[in-house]
N, C-alpha and C. Protein backbone atom coordinates (compact mmCIF):
# COMPACT_ATOMS: atom_id res chain seq x y z
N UNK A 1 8.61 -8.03 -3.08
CA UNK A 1 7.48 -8.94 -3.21
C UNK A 1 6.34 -8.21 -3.91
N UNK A 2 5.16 -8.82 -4.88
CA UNK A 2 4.51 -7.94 -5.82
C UNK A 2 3.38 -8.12 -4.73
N UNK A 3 2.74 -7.27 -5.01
CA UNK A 3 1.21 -6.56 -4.39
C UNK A 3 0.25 -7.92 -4.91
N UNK A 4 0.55 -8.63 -5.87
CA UNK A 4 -0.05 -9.18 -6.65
C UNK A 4 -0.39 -10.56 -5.92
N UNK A 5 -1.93 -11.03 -5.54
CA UNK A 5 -2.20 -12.58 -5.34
C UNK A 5 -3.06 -13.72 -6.05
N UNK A 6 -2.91 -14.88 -5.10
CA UNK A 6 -2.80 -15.24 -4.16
C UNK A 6 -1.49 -15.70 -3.82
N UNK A 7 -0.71 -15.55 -2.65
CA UNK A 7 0.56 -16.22 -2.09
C UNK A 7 0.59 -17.36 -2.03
N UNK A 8 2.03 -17.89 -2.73
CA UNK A 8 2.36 -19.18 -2.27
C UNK A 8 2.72 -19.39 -0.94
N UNK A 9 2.23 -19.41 0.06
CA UNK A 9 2.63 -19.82 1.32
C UNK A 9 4.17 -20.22 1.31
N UNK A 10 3.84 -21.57 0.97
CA UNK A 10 5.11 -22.86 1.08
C UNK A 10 6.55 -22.34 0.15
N UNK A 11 6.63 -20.85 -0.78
CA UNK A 11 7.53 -20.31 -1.48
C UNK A 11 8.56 -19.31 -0.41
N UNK A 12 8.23 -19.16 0.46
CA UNK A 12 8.43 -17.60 1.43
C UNK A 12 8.99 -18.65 3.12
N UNK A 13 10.07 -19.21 3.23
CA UNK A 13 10.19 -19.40 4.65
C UNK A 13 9.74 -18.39 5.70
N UNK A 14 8.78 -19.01 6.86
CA UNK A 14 8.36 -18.44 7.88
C UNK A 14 6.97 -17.97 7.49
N UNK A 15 5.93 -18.04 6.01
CA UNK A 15 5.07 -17.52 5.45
C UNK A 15 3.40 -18.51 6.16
N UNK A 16 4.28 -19.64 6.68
CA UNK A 16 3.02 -20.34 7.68
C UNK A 16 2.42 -19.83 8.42
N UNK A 17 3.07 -18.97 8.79
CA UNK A 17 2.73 -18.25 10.35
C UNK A 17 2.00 -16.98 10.12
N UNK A 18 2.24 -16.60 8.72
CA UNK A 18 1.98 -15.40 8.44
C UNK A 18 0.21 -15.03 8.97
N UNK A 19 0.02 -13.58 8.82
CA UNK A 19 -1.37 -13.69 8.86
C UNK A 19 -2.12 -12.58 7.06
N UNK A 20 -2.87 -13.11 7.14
CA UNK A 20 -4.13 -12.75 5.94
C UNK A 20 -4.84 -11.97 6.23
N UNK A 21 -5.03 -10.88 6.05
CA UNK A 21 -6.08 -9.60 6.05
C UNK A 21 -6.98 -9.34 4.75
N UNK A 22 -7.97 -9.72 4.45
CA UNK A 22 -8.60 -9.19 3.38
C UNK A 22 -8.73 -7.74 3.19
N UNK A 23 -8.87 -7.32 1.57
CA UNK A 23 -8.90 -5.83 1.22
C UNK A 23 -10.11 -5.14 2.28
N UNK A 24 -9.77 -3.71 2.49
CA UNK A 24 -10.92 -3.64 3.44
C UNK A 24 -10.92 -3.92 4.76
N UNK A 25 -10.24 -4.68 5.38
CA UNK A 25 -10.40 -5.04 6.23
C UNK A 25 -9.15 -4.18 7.42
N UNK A 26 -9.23 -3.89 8.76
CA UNK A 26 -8.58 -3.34 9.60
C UNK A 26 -7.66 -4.18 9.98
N UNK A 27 -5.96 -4.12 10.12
CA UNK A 27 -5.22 -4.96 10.61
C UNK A 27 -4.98 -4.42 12.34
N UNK A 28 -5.25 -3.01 12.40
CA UNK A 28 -5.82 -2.42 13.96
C UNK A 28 -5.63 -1.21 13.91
N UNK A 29 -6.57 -0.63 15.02
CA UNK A 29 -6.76 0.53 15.44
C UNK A 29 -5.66 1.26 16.25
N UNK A 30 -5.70 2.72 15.97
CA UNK A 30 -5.25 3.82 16.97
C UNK A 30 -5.66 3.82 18.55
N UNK A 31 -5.00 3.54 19.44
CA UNK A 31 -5.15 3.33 20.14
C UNK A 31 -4.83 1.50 20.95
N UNK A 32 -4.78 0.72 20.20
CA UNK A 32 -5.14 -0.48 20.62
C UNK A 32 -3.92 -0.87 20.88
N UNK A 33 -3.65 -2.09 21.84
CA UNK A 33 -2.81 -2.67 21.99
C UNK A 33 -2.52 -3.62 20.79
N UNK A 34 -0.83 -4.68 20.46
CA UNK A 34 -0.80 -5.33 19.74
C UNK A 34 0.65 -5.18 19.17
N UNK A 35 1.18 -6.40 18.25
CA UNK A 35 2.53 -6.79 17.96
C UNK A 35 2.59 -5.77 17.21
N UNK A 36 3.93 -5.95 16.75
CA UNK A 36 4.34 -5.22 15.35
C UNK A 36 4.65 -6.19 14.62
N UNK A 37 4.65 -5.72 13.21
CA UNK A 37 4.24 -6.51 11.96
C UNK A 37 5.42 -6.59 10.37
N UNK A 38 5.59 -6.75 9.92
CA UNK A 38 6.33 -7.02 8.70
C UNK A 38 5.03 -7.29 7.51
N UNK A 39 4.47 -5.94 6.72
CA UNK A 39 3.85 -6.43 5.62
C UNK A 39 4.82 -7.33 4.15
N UNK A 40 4.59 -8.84 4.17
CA UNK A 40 5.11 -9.17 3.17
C UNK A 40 4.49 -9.21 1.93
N UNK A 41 3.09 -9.44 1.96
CA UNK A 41 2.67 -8.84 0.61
C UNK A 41 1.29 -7.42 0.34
N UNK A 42 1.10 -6.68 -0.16
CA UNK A 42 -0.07 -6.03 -0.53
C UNK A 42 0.13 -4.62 -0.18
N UNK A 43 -0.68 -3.94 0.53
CA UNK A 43 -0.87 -1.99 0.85
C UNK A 43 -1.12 -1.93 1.90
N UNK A 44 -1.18 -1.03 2.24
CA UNK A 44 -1.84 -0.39 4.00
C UNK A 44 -1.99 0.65 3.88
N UNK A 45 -3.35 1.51 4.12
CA UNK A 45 -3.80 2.72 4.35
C UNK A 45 -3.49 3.48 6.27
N UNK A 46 -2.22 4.05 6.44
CA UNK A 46 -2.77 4.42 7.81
C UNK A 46 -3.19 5.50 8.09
N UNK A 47 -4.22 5.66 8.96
CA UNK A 47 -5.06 6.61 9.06
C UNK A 47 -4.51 7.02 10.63
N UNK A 48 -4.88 9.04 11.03
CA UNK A 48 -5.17 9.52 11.97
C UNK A 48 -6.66 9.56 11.96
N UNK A 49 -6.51 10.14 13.69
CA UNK A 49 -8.15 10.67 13.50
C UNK A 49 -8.24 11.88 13.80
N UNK A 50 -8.99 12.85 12.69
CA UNK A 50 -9.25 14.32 12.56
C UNK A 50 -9.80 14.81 13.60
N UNK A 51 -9.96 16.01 13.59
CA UNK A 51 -10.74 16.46 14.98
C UNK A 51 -12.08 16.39 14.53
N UNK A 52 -12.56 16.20 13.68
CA UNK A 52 -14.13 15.82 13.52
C UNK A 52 -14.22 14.50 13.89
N UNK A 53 -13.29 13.58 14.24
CA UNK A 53 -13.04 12.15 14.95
C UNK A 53 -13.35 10.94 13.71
N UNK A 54 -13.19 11.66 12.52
CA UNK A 54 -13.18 10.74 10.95
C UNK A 54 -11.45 10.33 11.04
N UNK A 55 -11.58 9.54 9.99
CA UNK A 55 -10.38 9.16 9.82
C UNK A 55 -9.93 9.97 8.86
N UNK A 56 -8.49 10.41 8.99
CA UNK A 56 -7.65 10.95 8.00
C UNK A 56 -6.87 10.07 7.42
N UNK A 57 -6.47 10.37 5.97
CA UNK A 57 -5.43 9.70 5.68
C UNK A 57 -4.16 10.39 6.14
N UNK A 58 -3.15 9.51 6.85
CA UNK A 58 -1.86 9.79 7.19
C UNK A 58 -0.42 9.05 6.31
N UNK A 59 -0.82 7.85 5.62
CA UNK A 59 0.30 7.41 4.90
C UNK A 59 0.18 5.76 4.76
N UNK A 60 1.33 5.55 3.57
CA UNK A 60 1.29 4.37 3.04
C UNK A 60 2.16 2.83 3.60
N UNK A 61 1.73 1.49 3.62
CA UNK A 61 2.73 1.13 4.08
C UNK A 61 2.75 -0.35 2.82
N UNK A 62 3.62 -1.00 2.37
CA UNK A 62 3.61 -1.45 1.32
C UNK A 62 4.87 -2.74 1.65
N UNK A 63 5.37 -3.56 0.37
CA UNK A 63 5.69 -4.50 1.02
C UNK A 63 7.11 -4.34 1.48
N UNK A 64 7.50 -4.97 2.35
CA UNK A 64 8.93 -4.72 3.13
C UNK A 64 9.04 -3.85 4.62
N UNK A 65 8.06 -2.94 4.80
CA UNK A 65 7.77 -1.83 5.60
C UNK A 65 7.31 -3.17 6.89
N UNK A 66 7.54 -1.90 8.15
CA UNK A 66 7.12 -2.80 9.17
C UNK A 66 6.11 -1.85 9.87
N UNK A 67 5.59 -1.99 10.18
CA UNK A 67 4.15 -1.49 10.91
C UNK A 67 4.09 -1.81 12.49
N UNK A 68 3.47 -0.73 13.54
CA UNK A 68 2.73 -0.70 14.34
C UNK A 68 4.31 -0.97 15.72
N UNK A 69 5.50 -0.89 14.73
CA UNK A 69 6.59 -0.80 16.21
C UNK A 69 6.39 0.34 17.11
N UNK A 70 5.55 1.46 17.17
CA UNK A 70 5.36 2.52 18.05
C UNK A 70 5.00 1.84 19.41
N UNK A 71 4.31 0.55 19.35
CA UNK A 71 3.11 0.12 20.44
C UNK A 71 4.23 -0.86 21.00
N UNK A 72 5.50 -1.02 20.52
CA UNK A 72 6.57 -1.70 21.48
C UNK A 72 7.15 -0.27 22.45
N UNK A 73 7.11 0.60 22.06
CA UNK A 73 7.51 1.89 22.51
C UNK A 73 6.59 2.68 23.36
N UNK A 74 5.64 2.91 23.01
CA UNK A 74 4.46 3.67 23.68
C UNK A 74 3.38 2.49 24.26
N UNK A 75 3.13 1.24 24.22
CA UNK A 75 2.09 0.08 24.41
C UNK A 75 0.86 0.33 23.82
N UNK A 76 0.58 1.60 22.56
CA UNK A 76 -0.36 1.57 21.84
C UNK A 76 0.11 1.53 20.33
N UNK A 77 -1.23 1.53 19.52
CA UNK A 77 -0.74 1.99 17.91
C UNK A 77 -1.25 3.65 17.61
N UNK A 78 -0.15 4.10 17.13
CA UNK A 78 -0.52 5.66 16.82
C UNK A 78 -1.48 5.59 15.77
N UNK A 79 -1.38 4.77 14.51
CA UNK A 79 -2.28 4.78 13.51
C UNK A 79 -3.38 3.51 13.69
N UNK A 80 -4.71 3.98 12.79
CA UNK A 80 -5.46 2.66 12.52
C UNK A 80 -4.74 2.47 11.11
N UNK A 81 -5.01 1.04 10.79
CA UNK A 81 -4.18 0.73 9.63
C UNK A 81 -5.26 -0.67 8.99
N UNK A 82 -5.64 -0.34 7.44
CA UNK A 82 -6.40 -0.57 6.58
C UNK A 82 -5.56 -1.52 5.23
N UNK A 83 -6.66 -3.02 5.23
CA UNK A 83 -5.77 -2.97 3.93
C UNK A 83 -6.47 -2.47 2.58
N UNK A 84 -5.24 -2.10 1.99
CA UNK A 84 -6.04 -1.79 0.73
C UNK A 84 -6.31 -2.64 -0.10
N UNK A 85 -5.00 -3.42 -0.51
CA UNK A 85 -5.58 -4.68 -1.25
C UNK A 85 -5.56 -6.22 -0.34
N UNK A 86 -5.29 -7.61 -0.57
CA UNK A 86 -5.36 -8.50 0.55
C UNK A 86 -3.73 -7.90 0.87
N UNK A 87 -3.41 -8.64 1.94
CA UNK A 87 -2.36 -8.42 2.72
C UNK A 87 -1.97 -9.91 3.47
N UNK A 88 -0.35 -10.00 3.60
CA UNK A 88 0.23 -11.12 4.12
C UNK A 88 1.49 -10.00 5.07
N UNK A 89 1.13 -10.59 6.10
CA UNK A 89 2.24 -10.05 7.53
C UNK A 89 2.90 -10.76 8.34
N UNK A 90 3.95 -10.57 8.72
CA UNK A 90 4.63 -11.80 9.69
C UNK A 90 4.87 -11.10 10.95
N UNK A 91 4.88 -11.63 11.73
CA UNK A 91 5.09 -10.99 13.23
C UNK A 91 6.66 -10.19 12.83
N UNK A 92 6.82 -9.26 14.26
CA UNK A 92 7.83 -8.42 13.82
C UNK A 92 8.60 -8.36 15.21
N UNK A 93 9.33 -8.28 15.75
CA UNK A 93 11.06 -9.03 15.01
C UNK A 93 11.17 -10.39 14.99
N UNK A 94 12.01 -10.58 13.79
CA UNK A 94 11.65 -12.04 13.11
C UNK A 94 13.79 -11.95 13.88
N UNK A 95 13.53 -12.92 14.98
CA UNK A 95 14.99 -14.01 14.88
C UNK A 95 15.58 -13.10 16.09
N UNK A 96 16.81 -12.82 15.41
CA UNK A 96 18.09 -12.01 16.69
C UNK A 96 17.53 -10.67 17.04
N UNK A 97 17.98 -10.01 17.93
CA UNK A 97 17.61 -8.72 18.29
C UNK A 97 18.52 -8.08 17.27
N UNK A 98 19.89 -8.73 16.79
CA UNK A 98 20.55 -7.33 15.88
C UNK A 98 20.37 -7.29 14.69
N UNK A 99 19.62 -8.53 14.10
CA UNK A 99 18.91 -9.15 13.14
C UNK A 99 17.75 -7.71 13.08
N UNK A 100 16.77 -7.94 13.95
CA UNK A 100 15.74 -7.10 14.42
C UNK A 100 16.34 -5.63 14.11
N UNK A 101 17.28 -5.46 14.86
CA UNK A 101 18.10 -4.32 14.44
C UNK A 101 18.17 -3.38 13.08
N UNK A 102 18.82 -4.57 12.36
CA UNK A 102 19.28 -4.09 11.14
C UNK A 102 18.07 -3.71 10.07
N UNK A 103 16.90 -4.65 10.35
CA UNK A 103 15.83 -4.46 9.81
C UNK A 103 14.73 -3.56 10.02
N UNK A 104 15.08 -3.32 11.21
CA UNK A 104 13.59 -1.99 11.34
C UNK A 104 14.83 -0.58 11.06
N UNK A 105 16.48 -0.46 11.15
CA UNK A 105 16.95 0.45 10.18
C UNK A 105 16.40 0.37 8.82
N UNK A 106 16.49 -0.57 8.17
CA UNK A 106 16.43 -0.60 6.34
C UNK A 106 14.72 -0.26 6.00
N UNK A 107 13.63 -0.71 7.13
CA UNK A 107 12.26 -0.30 6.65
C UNK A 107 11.90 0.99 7.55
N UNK A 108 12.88 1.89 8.21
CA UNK A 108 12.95 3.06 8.19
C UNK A 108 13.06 3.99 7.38
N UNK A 109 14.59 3.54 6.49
CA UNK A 109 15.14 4.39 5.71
C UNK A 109 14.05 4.03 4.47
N UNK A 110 13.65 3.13 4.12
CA UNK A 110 12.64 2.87 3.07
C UNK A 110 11.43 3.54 3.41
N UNK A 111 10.74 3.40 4.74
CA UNK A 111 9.73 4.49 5.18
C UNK A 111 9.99 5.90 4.74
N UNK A 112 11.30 6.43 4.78
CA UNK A 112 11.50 7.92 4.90
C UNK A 112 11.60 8.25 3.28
N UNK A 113 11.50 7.25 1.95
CA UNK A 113 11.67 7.36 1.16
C UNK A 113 10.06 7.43 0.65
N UNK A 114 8.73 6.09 1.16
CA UNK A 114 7.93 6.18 1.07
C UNK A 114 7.22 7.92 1.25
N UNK A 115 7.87 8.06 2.27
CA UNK A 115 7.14 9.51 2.86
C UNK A 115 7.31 11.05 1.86
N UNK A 116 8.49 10.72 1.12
CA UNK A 116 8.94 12.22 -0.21
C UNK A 116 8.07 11.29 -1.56
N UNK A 117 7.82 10.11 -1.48
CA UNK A 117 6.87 9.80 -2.70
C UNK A 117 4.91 10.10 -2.05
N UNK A 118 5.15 10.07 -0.83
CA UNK A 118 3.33 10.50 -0.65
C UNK A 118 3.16 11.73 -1.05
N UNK A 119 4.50 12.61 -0.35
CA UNK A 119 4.22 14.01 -0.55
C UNK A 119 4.40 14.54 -1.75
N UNK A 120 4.86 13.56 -3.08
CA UNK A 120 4.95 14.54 -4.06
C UNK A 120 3.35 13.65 -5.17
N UNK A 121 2.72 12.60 -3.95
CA UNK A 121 1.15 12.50 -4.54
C UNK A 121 0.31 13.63 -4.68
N UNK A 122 0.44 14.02 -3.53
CA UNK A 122 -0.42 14.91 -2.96
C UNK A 122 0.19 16.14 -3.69
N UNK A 123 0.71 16.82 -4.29
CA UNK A 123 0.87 17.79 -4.97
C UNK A 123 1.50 17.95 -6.30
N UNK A 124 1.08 19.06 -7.71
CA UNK A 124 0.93 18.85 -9.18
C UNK A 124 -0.01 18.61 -9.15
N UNK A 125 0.00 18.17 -10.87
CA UNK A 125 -1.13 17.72 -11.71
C UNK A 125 -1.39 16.64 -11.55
N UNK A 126 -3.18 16.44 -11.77
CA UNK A 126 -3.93 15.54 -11.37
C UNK A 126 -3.62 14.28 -11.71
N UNK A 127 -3.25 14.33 -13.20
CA UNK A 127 -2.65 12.63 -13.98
C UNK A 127 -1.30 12.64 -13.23
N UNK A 128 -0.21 12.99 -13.09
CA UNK A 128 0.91 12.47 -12.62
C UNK A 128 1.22 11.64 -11.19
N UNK A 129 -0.25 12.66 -10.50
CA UNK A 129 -0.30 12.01 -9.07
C UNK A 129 -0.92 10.73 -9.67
N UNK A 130 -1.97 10.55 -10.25
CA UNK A 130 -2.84 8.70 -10.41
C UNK A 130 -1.20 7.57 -10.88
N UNK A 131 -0.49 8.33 -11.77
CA UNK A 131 0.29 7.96 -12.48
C UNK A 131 1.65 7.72 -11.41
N UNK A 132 1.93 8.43 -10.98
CA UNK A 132 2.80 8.08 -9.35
C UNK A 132 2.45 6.73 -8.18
N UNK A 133 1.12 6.66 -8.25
CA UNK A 133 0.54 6.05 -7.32
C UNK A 133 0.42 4.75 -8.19
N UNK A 134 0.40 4.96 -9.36
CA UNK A 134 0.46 3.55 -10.09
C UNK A 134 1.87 2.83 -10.28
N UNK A 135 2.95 3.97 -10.69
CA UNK A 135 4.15 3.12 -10.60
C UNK A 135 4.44 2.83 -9.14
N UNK A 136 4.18 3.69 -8.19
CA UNK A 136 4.26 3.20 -6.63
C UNK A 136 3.64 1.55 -6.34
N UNK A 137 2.61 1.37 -7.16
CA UNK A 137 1.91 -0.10 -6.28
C UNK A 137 2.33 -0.79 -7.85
N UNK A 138 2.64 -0.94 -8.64
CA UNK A 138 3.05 -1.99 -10.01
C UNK A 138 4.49 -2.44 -9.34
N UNK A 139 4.48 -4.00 -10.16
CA UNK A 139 5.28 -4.81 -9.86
C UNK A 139 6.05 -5.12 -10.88
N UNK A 140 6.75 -5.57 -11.04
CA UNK A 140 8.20 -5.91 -12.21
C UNK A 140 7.96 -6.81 -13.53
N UNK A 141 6.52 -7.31 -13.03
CA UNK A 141 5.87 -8.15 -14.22
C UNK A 141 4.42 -6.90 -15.21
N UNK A 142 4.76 -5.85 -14.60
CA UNK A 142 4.27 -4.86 -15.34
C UNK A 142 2.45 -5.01 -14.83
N UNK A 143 2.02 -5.83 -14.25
CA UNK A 143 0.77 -5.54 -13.33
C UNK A 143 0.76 -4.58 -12.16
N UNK A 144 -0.55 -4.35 -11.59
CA UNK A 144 -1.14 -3.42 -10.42
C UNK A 144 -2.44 -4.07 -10.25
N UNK A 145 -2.43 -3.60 -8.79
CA UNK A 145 -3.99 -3.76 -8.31
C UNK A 145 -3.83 -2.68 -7.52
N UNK A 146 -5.06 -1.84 -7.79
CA UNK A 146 -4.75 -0.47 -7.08
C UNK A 146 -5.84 -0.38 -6.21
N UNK A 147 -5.89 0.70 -5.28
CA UNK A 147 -6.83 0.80 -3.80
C UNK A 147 -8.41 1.03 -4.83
N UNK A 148 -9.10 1.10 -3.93
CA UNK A 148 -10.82 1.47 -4.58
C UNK A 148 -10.04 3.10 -4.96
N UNK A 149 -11.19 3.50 -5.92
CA UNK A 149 -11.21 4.92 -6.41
C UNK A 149 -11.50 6.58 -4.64
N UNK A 150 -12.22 5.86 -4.30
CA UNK A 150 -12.15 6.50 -2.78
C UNK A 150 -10.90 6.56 -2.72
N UNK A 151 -10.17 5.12 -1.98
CA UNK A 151 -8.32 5.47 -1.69
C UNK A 151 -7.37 6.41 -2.24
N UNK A 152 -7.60 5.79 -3.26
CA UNK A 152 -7.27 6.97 -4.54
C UNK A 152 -6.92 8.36 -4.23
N UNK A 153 -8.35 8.55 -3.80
CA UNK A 153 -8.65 10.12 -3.62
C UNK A 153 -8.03 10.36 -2.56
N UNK A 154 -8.26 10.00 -1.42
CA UNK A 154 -7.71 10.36 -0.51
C UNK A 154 -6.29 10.40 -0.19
N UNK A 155 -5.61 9.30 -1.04
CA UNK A 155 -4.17 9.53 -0.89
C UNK A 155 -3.43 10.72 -1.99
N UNK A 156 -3.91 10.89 -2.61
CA UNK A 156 -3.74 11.89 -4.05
C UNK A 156 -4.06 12.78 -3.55
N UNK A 157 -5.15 13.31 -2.28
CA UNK A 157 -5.71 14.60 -2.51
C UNK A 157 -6.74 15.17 -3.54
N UNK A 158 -7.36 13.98 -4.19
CA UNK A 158 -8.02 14.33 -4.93
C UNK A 158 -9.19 13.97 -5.45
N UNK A 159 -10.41 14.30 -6.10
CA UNK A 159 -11.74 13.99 -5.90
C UNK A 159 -12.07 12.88 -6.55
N UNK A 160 -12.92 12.14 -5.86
CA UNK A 160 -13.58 10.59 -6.63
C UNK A 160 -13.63 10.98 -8.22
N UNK A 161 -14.05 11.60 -8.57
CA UNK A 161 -14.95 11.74 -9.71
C UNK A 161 -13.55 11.96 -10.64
N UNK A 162 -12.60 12.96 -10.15
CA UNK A 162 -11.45 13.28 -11.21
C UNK A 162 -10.36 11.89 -11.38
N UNK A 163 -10.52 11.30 -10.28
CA UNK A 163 -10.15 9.41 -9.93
C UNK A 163 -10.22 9.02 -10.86
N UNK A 164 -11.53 8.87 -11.09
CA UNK A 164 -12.85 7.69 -12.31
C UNK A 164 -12.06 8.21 -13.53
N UNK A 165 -12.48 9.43 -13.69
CA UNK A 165 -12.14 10.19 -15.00
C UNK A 165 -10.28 9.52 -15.60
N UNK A 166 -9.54 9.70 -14.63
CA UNK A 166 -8.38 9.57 -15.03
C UNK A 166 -7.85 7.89 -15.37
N UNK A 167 -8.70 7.36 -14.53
CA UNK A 167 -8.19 5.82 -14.89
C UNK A 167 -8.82 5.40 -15.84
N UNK A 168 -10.49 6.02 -16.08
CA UNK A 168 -11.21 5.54 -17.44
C UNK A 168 -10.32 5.89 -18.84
N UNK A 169 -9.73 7.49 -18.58
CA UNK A 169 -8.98 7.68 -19.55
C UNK A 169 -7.71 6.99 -20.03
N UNK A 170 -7.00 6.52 -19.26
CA UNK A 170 -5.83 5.38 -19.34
C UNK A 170 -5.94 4.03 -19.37
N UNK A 171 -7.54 3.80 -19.12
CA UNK A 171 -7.99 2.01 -20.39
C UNK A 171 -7.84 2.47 -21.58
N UNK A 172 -8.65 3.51 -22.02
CA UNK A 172 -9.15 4.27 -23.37
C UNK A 172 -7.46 4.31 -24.20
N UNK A 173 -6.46 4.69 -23.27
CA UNK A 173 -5.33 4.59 -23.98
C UNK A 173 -4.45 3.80 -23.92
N UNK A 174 -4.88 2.36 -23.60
CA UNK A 174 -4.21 1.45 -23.32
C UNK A 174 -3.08 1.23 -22.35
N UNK A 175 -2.83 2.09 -21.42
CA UNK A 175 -1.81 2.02 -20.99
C UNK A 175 -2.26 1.26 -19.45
N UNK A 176 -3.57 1.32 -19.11
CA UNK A 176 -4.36 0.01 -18.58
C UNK A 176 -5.10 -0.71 -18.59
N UNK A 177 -4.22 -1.98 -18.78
CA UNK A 177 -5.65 -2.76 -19.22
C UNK A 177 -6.02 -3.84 -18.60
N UNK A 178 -7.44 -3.84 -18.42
CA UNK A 178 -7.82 -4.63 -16.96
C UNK A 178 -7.44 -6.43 -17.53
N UNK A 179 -7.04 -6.82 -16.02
CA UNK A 179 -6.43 -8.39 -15.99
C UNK A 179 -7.42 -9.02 -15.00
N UNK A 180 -7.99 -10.42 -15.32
CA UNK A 180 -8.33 -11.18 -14.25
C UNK A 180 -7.26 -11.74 -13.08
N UNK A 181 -7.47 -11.27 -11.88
CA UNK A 181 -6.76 -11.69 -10.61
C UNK A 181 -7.85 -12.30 -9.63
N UNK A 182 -7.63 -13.35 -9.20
CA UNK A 182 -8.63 -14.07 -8.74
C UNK A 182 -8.69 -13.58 -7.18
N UNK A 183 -9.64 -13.39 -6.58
CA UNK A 183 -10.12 -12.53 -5.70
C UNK A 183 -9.99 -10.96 -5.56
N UNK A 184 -9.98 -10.39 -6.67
CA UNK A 184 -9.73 -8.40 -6.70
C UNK A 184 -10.98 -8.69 -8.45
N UNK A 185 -11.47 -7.32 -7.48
CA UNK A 185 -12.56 -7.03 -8.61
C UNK A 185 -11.82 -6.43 -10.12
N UNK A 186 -12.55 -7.20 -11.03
CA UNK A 186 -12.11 -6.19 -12.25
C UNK A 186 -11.60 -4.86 -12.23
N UNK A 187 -12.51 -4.32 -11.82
CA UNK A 187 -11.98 -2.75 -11.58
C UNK A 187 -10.81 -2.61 -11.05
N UNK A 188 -9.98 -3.14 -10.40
CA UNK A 188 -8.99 -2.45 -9.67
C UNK A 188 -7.50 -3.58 -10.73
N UNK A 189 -7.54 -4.98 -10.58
CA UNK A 189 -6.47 -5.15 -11.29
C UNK A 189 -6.05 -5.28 -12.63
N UNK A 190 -4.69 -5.19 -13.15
CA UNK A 190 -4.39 -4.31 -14.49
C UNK A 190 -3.24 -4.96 -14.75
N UNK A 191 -2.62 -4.93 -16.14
CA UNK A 191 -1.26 -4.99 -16.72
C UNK A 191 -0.98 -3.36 -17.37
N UNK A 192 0.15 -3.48 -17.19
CA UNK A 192 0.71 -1.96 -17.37
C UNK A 192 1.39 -1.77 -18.04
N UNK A 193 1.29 -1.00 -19.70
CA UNK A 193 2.53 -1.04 -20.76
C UNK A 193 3.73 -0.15 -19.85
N UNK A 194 4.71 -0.74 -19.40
CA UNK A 194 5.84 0.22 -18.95
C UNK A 194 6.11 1.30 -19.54
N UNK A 195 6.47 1.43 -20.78
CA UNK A 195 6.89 1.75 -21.72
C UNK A 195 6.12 3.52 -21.95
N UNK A 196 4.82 2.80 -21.98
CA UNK A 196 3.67 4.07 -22.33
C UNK A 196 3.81 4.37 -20.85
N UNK A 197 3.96 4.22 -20.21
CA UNK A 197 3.49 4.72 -18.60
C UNK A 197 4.77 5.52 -18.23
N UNK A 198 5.85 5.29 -18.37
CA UNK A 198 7.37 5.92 -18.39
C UNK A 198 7.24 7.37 -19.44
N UNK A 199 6.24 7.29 -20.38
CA UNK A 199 6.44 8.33 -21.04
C UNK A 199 5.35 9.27 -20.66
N UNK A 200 4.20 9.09 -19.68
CA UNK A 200 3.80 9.64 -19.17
C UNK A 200 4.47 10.74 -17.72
N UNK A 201 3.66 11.94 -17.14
CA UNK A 201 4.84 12.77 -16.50
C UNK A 201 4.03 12.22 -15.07
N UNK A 202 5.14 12.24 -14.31
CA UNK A 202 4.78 11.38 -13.06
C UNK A 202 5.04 12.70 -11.46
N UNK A 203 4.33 12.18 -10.50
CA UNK A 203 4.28 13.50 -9.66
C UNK A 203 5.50 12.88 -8.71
């Protein structure tokens, strides 16, 4: 499913029920009670909390991934969890228990795949990580809407300012170029030459 909105509801059986999180906005805290979830469309920032009691970034959750099953296990959520862009979620387990089953296997093994693409954000050169994190959130129609330049940083490991620098430089070379998406600010959504972006070196 693309990162990309607004959702057709009425296209997605079971998408009535779903719930809507705007960008920005907390789908819940560390600590709190609450279901587990199925993101069907958009990002998720989840955060620990540091011992300075800020939030850390801890990892990504994107579409297909299921979120917050710890708190069926423990009766809390280990992470707070942020969206980055809007977000569509369906309660989690959807139907049979082996149904349930089979599915929190497959957004495991997809989790554990998410987890060798954070870690190879966070380390190399500065363009390959922006450039990782872009083919990570682009969709098959060659668009993105990517987190604020903050997110950025923090999931990259790397500073606002070298952020700015790197995405200003990749309008300049066309390889993004900003698209109107109705509710995401200019700044963040884009069409993406595949082509030029594939020939770029990726982290």
């Amino acid at each position: 499913m693309s990162l990309l909105h607004p959702v057709d509801r009425s296209s997605v059986p079971g998408l009535r029920s779903a719930r809507r999180i705007p960008a920005g906005e907390h789908l819940y805290r560390a600590g709190a009670e609450g279901p587990a979830w199925r993101l069907h469309a958009g990002a998720i920032r989840l955060d620990t909390t540091g011992p300075d009691g800020h939030a850390a970034f801890a990892s990504l959750a994107i579409a297909g991934d299921i979120l917050g099953c710890e708190a069926m296990l423990f009766g809390v959520y280990t992470f707070s969890a942020t969206a980055l862009t809007e977000c569509w979620l369906l309660p989690w387990p959807e139907g049979r228990r082996e149904v349930a089953a089979d599915s929190l296997l497959a957004s495991l093994a997809q989790a554990q795949q998410r987890a060798a693409n954070i870690v190879a954000l966070r380390g190399g050169q500065a363009m390959a990580r922006v450039v990782g994190l872009i083919r990570l959130f682009g969709d098959s129609a060659g668009r993105v809407i990517l987190p604020t330049r903050q997110d950025i940083a923090d999931i990259t490991g790397l500073r606002f300012e070298t952020i700015s620098r790197i995405i200003k430089g990749l309008e300049r070379s066309g390889v993004l170029v900003p698209v109107r998406v109705e509710g995401v600010r200019a700044t963040r959504s884009y069409a993406v030459d595949p082509a030029v972006l594939n020939g770029l070196p990726a982290a």
